[in-house]
N, C-alpha and C. Protein backbone atom coordinates (compact mmCIF):
# COMPACT_ATOMS: atom_id res chain seq x y z
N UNK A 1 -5.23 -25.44 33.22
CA UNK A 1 -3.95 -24.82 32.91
C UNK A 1 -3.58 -25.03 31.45
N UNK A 2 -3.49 -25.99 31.06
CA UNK A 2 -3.67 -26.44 29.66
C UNK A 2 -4.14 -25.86 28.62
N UNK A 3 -5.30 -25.29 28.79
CA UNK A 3 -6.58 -25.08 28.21
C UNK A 3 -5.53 -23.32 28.16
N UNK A 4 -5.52 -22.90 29.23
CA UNK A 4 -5.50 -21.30 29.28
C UNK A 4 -3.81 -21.08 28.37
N UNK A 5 -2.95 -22.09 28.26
CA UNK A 5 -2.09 -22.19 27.87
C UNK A 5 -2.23 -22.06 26.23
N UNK A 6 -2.87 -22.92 26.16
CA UNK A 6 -3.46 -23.15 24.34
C UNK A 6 -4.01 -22.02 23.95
N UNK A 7 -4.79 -21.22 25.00
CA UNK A 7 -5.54 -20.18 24.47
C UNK A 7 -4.25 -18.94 23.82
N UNK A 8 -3.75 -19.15 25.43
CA UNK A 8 -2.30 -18.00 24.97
C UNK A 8 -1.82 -17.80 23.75
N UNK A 9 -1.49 -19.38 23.12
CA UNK A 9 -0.85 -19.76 22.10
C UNK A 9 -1.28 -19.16 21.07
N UNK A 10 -2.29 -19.35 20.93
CA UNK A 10 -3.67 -19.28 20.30
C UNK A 10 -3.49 -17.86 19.50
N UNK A 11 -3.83 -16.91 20.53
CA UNK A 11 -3.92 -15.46 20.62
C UNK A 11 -2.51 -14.94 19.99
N UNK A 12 -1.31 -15.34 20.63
CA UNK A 12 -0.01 -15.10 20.33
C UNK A 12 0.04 -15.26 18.69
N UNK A 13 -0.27 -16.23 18.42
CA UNK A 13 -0.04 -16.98 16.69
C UNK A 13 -0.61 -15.90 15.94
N UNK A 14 -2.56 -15.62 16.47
CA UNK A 14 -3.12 -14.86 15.47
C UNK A 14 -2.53 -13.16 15.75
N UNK A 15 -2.08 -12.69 16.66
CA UNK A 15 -1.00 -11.78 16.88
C UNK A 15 0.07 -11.36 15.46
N UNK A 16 0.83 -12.33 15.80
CA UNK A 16 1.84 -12.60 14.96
C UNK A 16 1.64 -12.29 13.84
N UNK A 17 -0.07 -13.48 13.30
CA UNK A 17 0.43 -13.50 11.85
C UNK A 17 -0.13 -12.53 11.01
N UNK A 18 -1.10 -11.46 12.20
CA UNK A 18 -1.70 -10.00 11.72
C UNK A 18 -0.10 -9.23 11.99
N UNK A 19 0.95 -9.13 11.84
CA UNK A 19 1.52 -8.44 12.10
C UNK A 19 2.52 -9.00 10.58
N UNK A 20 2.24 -10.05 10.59
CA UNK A 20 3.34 -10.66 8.99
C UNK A 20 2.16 -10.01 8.36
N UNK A 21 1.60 -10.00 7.60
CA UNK A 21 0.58 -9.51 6.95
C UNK A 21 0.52 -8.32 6.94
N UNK A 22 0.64 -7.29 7.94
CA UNK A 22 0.57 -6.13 7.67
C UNK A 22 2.23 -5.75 7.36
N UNK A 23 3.13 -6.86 7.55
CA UNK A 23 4.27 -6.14 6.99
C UNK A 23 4.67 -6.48 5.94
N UNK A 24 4.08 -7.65 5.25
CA UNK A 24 4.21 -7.94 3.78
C UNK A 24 3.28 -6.96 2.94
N UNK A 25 2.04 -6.54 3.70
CA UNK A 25 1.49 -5.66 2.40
C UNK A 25 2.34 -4.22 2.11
N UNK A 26 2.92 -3.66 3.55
CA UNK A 26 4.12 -2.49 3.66
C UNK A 26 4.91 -2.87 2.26
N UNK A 27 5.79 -3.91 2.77
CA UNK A 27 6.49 -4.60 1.53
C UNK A 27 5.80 -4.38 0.05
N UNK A 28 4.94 -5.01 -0.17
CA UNK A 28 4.44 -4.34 -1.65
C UNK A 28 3.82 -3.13 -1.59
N UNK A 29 3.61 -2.36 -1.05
CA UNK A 29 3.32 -0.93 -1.00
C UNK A 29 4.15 -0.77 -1.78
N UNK A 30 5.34 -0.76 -0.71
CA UNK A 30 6.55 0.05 -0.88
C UNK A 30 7.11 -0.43 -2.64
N UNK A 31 7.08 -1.61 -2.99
CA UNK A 31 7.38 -2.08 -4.00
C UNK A 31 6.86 -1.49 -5.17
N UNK A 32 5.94 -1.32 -5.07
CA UNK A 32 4.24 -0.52 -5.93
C UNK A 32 5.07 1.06 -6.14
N UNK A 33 4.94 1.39 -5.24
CA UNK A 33 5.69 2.76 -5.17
C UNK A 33 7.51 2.82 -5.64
N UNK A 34 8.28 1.92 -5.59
CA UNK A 34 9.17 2.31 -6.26
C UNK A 34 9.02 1.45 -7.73
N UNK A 35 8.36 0.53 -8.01
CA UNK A 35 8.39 0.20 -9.42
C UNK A 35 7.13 0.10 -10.52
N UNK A 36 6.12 1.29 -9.85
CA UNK A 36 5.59 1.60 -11.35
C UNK A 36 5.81 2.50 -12.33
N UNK A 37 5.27 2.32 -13.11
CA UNK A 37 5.86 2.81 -14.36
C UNK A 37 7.03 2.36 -14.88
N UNK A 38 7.45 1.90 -14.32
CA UNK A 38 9.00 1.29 -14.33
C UNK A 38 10.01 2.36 -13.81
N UNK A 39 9.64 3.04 -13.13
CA UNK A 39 10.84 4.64 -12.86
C UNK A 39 10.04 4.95 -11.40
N UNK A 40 9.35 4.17 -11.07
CA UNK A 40 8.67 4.77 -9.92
C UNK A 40 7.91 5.97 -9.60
N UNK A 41 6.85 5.71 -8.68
CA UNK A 41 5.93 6.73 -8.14
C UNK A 41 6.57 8.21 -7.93
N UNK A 42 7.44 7.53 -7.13
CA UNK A 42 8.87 9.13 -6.61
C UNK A 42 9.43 9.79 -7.49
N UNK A 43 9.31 9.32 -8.74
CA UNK A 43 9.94 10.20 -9.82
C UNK A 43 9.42 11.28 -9.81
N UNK A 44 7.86 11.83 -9.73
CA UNK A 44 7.00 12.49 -10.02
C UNK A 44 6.56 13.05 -8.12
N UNK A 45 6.42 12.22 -7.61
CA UNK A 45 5.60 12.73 -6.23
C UNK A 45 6.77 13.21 -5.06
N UNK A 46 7.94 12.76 -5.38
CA UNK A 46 9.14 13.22 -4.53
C UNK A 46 9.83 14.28 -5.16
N UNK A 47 9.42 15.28 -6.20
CA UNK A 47 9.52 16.24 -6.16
C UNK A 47 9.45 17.51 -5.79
N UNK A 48 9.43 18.29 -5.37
CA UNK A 48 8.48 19.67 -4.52
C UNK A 48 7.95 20.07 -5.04
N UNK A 49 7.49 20.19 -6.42
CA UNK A 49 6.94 21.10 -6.76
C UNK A 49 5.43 19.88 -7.82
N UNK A 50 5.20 18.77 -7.14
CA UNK A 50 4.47 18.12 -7.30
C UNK A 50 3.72 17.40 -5.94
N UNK A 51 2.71 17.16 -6.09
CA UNK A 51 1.80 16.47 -4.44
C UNK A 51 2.57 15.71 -3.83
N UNK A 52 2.82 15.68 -2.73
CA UNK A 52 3.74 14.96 -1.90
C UNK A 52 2.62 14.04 -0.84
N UNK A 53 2.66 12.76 -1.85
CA UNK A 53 1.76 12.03 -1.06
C UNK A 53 1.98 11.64 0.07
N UNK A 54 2.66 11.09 0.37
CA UNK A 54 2.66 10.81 1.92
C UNK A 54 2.64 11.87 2.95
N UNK A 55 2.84 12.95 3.03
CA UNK A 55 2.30 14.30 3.55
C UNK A 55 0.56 15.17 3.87
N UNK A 56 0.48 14.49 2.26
CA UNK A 56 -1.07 14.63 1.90
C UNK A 56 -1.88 13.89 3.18
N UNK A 57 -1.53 12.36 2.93
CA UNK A 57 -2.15 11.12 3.58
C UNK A 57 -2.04 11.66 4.97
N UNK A 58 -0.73 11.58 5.62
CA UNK A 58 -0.73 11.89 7.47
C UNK A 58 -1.48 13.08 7.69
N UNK A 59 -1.35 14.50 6.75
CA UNK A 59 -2.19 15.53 7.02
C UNK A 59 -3.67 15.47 7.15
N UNK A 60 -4.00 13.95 6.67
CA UNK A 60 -5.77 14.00 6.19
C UNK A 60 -6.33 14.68 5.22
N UNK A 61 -5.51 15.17 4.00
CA UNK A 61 -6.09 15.90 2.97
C UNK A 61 -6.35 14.55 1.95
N UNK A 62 -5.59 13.49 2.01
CA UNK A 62 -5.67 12.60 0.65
C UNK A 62 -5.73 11.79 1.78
N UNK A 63 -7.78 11.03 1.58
CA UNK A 63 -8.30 10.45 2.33
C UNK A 63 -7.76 8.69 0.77
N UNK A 64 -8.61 7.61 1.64
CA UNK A 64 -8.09 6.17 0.97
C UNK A 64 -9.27 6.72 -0.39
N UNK A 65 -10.11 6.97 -0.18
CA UNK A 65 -11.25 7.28 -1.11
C UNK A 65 -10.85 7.97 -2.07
N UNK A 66 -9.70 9.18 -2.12
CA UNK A 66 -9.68 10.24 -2.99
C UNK A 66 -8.13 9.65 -3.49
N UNK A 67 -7.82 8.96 -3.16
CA UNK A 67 -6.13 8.03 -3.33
C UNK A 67 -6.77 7.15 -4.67
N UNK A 68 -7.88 6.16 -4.04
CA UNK A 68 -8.13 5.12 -4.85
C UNK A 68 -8.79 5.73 -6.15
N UNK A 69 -10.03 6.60 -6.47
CA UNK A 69 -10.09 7.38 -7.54
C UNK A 69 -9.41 8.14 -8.31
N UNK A 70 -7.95 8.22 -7.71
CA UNK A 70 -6.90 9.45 -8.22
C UNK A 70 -6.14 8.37 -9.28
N UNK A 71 -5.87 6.93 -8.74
CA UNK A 71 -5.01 5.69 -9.31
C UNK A 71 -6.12 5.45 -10.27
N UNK A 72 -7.49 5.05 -10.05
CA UNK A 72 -8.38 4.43 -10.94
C UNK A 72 -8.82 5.81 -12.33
N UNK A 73 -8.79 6.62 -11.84
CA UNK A 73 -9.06 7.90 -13.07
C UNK A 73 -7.85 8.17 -13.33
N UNK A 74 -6.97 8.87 -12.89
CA UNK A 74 -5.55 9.57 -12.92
C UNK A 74 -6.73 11.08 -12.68
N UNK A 75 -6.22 12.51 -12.81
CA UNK A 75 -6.15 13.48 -12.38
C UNK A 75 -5.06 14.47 -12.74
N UNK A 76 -5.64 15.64 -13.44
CA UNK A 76 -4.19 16.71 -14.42
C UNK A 76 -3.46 15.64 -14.79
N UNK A 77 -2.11 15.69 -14.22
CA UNK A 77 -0.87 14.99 -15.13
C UNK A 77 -0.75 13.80 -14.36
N UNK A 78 -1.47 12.99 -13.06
CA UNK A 78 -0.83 11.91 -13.03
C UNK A 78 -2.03 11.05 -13.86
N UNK A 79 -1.41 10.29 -14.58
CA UNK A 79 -2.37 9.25 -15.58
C UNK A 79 -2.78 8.13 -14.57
N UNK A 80 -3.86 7.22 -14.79
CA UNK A 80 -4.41 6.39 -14.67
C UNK A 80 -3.25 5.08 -14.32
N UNK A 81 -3.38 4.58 -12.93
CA UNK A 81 -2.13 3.76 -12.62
C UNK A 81 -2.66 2.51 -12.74
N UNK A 82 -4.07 2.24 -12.14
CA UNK A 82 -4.07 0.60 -11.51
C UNK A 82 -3.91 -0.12 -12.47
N UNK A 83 -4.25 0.20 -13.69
CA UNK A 83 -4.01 -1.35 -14.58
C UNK A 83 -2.10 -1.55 -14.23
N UNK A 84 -1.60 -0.45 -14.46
CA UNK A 84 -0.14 -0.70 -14.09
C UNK A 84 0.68 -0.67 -13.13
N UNK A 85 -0.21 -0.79 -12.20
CA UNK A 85 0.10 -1.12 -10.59
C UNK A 85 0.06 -2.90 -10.62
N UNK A 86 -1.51 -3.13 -10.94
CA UNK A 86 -1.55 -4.71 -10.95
C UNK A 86 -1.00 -5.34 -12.18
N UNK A 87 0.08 -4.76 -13.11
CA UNK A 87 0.61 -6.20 -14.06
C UNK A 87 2.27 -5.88 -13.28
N UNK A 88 2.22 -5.25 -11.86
CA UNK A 88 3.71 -5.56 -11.05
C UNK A 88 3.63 -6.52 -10.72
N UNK A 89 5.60 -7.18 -11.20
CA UNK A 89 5.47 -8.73 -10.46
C UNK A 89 5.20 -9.02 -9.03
N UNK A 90 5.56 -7.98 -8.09
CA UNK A 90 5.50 -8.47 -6.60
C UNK A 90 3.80 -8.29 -6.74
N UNK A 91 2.92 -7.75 -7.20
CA UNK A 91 1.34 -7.71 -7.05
C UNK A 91 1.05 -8.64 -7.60
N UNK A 92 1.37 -9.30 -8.66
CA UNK A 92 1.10 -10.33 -8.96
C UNK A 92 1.49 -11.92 -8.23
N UNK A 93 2.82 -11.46 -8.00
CA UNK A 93 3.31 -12.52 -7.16
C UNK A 93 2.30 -13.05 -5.68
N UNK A 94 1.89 -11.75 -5.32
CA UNK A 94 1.38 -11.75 -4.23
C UNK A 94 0.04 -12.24 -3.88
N UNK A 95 -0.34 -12.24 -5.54
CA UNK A 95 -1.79 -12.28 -5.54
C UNK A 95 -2.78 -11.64 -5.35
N UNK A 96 -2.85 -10.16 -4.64
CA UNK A 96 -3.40 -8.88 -4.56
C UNK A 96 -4.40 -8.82 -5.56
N UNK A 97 -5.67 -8.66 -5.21
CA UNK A 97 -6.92 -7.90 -5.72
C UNK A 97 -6.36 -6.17 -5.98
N UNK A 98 -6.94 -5.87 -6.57
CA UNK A 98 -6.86 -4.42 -6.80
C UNK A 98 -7.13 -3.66 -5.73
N UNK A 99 -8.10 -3.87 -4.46
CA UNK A 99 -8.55 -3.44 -3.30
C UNK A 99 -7.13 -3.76 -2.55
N UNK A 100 -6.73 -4.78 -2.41
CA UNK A 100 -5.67 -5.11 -1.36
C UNK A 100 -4.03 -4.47 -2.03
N UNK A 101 -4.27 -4.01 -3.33
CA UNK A 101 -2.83 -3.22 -3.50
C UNK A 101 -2.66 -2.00 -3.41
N UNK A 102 -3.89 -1.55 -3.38
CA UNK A 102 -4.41 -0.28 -3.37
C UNK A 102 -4.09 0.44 -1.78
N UNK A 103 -4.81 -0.41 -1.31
CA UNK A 103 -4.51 -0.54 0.60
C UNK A 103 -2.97 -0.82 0.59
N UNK A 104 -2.19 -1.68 0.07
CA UNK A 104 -0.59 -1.53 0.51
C UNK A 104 -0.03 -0.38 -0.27
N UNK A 105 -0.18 0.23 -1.08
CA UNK A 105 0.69 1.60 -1.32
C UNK A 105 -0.13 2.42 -0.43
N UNK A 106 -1.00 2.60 -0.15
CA UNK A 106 -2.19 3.72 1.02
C UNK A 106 -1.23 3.36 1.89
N UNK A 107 -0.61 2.68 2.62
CA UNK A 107 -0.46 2.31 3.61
C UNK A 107 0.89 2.43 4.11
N UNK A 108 1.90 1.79 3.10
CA UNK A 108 3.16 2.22 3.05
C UNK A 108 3.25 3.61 2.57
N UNK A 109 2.37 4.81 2.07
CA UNK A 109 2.65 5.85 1.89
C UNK A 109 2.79 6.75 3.61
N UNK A 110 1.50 5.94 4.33
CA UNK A 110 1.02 6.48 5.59
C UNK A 110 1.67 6.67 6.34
N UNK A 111 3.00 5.58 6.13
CA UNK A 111 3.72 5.11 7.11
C UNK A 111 5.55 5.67 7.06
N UNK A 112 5.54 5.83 5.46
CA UNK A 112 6.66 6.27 4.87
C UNK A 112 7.43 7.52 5.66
């Protein structure tokens, strides 16, 4: 009984703390997206008459692959982000690899 008890525990905890984790990277997504450039992502993509990423993403047209080359090259008029994605304080704060900030704006866009 003990044993199956601990296991519960067990399971419950690593539950949990996949669920803090996926809501702290939301959190800097979302952060990523309202403070780069210093004026935010939305300045430019929450317009209509510019790509509406999070639309893109749920539709399956802007796969993680064509997201992450779009930030690492830029593309027409949006310029080249990641170096100025990763000198954000919450990415920094956070400690984020370039892979793992990349995945929280992908993600909080997905979800947005």
């Amino acid at each position: 009984m003990k044993k199956l008890l601990g296991t519960l525990a067990g399971v419950v905890l690593i539950a949990l703390s996949g669920q803090a984790f996926a809501d702290e990277a939301t959190e800097i997504g979302e952060k990523i997206y309202n403070r780069a450039f210093g004026r935010g992502c939305g300045t430019c993509h929450d317009i209509a008459s510019n790509p509406q990423l999070s639309a893109l993403i749920k539709a399956g047209t802007l796969d993680r692959a064509k997201f992450e080359t779009t930030l690492r090259e830029g593309k027409g008029g949006m310029p080249k982000a990641l170096d100025t994605i990763m000198e954000l304080g919450p990415v920094k704060k956070s400690g984020y690899g370039e892979t793992q900030a990349i995945d929280a704006l992908y993600e909080y866009l997905k979800n947005k």
